[in-house]
N, C-alpha and C. Protein backbone atom coordinates (compact mmCIF):
# COMPACT_ATOMS: atom_id res chain seq x y z
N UNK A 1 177.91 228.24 -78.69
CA UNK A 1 178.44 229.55 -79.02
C UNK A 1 179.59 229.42 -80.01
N UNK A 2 180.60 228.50 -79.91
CA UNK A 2 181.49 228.12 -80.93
C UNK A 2 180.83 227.87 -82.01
N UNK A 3 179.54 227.57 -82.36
CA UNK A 3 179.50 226.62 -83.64
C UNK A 3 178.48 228.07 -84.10
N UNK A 4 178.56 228.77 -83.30
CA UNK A 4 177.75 230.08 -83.96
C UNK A 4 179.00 230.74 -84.48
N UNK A 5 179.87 231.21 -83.58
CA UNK A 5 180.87 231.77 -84.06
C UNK A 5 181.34 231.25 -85.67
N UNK A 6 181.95 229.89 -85.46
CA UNK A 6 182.14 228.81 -86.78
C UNK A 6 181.35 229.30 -87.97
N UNK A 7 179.63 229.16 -87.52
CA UNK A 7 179.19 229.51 -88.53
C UNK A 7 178.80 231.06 -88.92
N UNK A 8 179.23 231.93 -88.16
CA UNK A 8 178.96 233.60 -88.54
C UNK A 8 180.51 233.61 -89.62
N UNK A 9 181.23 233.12 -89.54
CA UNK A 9 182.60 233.02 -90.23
C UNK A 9 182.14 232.66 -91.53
N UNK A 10 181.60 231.08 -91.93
CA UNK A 10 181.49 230.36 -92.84
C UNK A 10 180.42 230.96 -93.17
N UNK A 11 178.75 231.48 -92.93
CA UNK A 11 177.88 231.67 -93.45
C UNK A 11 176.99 233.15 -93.06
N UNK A 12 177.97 233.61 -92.47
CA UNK A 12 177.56 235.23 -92.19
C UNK A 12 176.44 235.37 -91.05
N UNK A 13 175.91 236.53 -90.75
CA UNK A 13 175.39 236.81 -89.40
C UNK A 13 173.86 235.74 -89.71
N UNK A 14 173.42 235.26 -90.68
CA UNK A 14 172.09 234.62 -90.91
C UNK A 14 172.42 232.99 -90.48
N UNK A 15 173.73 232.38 -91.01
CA UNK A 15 174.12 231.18 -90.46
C UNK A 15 174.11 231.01 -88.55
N UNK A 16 174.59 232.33 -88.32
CA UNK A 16 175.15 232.20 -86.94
C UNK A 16 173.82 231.84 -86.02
N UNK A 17 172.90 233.11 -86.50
CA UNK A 17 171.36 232.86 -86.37
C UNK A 17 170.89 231.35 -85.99
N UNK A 18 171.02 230.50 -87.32
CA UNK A 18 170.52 229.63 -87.62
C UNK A 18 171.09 228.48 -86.79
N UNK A 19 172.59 228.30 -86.91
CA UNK A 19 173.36 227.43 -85.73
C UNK A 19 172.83 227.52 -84.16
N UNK A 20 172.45 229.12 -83.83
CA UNK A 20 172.02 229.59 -82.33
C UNK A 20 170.46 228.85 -81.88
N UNK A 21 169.65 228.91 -83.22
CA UNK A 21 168.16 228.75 -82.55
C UNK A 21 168.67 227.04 -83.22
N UNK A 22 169.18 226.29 -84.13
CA UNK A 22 169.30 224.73 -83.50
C UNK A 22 169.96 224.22 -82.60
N UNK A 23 170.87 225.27 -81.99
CA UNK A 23 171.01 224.76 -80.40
C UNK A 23 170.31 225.06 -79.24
N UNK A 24 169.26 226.60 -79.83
CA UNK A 24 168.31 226.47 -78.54
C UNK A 24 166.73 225.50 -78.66
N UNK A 25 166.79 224.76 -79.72
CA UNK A 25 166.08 224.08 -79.76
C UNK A 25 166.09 222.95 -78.92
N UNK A 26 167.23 222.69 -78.48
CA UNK A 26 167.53 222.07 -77.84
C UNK A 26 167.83 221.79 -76.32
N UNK A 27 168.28 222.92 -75.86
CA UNK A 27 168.90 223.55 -74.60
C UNK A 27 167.36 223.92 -73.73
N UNK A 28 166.48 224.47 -74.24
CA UNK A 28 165.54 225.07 -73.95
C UNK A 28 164.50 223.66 -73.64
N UNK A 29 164.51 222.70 -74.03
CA UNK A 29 163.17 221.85 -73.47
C UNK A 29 164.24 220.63 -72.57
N UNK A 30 165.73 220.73 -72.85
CA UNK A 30 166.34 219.89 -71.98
C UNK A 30 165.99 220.80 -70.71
N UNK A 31 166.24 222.13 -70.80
CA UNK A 31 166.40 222.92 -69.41
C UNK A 31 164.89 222.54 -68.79
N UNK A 32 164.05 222.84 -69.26
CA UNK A 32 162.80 222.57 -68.92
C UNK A 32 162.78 221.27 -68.00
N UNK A 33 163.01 220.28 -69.03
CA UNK A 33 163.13 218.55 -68.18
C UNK A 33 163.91 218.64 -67.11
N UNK A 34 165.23 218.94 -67.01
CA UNK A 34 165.99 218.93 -65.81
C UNK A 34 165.30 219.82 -64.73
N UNK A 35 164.41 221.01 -64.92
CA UNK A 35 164.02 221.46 -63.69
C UNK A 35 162.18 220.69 -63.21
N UNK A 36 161.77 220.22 -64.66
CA UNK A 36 161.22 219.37 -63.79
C UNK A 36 161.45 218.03 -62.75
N UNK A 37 162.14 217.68 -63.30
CA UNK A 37 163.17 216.14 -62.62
C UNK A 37 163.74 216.86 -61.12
N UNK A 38 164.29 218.16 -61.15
CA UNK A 38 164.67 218.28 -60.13
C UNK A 38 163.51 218.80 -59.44
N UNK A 39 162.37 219.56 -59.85
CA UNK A 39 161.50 219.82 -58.70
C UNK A 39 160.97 218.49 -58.29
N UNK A 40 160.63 217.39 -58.81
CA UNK A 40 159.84 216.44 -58.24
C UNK A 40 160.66 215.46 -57.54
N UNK A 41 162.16 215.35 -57.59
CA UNK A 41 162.46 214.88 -56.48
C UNK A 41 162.69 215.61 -55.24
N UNK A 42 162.98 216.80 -55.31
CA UNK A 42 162.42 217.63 -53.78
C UNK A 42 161.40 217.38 -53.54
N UNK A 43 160.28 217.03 -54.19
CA UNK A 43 158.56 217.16 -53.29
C UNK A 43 158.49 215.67 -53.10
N UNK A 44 159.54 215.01 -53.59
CA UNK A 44 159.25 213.68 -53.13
C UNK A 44 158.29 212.38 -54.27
N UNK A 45 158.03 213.13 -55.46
CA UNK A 45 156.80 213.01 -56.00
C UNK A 45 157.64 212.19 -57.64
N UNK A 46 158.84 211.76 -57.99
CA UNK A 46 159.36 211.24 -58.93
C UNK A 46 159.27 210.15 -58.94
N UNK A 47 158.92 209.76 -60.07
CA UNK A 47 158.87 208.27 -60.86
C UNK A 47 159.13 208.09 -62.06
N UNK A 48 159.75 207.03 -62.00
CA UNK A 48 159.53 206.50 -63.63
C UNK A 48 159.05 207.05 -64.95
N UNK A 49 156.99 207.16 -64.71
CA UNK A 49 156.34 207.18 -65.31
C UNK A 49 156.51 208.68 -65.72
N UNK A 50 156.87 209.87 -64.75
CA UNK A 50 157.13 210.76 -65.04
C UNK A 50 158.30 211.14 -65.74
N UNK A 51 158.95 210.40 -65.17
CA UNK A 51 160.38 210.31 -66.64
C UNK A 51 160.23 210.56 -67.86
N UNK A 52 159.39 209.34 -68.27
CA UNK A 52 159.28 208.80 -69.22
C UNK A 52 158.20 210.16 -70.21
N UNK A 53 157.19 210.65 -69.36
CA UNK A 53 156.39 211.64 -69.83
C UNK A 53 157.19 212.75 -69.96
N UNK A 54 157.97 213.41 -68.92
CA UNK A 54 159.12 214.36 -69.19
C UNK A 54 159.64 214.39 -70.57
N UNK A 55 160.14 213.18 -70.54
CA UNK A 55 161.53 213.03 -72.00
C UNK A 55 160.26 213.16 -73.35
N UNK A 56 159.02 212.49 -73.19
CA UNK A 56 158.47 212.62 -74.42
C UNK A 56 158.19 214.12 -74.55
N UNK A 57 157.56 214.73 -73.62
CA UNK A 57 157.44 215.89 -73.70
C UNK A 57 159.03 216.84 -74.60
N UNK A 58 159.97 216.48 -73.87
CA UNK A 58 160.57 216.99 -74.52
C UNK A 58 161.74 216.67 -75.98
N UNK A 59 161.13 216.04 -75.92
CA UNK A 59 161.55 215.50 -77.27
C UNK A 59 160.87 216.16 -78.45
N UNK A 60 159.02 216.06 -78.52
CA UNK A 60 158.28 216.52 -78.71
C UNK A 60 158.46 218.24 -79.11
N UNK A 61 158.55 219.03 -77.84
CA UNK A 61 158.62 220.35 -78.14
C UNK A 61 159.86 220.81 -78.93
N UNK A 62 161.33 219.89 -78.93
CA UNK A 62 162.31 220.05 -79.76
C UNK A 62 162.23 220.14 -81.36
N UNK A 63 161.21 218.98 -81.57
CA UNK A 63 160.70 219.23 -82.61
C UNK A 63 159.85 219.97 -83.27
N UNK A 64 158.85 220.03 -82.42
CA UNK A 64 158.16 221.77 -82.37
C UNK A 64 158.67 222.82 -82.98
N UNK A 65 159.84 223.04 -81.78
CA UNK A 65 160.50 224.08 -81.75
C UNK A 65 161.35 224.05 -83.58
N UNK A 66 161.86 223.00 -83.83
CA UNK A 66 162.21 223.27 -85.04
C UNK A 66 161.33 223.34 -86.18
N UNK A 67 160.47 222.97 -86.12
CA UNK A 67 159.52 223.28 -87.07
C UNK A 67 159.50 224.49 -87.03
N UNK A 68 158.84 225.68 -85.43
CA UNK A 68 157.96 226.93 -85.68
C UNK A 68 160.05 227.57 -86.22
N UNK A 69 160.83 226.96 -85.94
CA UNK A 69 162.11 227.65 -86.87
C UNK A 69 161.97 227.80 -88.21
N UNK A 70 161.80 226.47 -88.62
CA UNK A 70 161.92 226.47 -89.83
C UNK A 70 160.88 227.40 -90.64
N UNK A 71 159.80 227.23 -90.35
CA UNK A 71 158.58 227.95 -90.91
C UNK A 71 158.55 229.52 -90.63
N UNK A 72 159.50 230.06 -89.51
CA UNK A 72 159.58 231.59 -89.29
C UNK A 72 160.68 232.24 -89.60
N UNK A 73 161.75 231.57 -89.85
CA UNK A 73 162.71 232.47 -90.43
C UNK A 73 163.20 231.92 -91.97
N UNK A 74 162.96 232.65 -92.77
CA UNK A 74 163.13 233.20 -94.08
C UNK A 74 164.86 232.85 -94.46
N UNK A 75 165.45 233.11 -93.59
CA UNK A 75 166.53 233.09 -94.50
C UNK A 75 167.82 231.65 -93.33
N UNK A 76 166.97 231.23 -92.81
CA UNK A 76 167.78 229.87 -92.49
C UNK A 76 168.47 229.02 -93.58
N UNK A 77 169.98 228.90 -92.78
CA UNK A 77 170.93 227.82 -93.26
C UNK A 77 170.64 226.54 -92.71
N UNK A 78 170.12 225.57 -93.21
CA UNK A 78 170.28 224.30 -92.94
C UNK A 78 171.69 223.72 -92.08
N UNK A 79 172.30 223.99 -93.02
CA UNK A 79 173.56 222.97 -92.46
C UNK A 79 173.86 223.37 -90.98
N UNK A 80 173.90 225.12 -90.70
CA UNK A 80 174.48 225.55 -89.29
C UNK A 80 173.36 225.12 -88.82
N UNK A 81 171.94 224.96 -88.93
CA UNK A 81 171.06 224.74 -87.81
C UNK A 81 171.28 223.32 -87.48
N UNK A 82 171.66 222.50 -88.46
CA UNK A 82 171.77 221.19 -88.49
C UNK A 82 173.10 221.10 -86.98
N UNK A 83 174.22 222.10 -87.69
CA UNK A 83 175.89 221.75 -87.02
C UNK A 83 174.96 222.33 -85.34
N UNK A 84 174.68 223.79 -84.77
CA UNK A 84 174.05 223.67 -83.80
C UNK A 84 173.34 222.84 -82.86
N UNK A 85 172.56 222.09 -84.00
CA UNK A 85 171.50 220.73 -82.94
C UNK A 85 172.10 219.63 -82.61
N UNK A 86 173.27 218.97 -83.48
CA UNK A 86 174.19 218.30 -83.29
C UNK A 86 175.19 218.39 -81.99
N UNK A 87 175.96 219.19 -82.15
CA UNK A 87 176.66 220.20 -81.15
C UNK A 87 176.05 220.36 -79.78
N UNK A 88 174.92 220.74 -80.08
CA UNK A 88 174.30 221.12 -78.81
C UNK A 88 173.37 219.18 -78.32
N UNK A 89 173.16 218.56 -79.14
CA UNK A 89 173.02 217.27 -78.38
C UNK A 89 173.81 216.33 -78.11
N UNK A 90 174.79 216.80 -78.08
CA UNK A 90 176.45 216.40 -77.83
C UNK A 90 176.99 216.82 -77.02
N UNK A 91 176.74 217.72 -76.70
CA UNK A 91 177.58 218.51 -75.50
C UNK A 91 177.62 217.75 -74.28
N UNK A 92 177.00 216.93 -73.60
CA UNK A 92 177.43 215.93 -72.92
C UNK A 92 178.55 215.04 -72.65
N UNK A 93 178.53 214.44 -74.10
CA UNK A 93 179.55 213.65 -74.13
C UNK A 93 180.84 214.47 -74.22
N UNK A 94 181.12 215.56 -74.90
CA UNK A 94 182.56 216.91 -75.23
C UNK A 94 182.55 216.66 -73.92
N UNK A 95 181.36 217.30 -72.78
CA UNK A 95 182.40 217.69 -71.71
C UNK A 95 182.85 216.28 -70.85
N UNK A 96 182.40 215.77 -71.19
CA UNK A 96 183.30 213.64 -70.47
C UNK A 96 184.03 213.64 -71.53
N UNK A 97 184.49 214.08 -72.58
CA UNK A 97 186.09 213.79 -73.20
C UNK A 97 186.97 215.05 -73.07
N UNK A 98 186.29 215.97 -72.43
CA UNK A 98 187.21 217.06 -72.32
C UNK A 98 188.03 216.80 -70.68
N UNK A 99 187.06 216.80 -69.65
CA UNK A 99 187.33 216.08 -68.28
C UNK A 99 188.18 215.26 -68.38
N UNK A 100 187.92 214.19 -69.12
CA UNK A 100 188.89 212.86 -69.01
C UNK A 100 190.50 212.86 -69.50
């Protein structure tokens, strides 16, 4: 949301756009993975192998997802979608240096 804000400042309501869907490019197939990871260790049913299929999966649809971006909106900023996907695959680590 900051780096939308950031970029509605620097590149107007089309940047902000553009910063928003490369961070939900992101947010959206992590959310996915984490609720699969968490349903299958309630049923008892997690492994490895499913890990491993999880993360490709979502790795996969991230990229997807930026593609059907790129190819559907007309007036995308690179750089904010770029600062968004960044940002948003970072956000992990911000909040362990913000905590600490």
């Amino acid at each position: 949301m900051i780096v939308a804000g950031l970029a509605w400042l620097w590149a107007g309501p089309h940047g902000a756009a553009s910063a928003g869907l490369g961070g939900a490019a992101v947010v959206i197939p992590n959310l996915f993975f984490a609720l699969s990871l968490w349903a299958a260790a309630r049923s008892g049913r997690a492994s490895v192998a499913r890990f491993f299929v999880g993360e490709f999966i979502k790795v996969a649809a991230t990229l997807a997802l930026l593609v059907i971006v790129a190819g559907a909106y007309r007036d995308l900023h690179w750089l904010a979608l770029l600062a968004g996907l960044l940002v948003a695959l970072k956000a992990n680590l911000f909040a362990i240096l913000i905590k600490a």
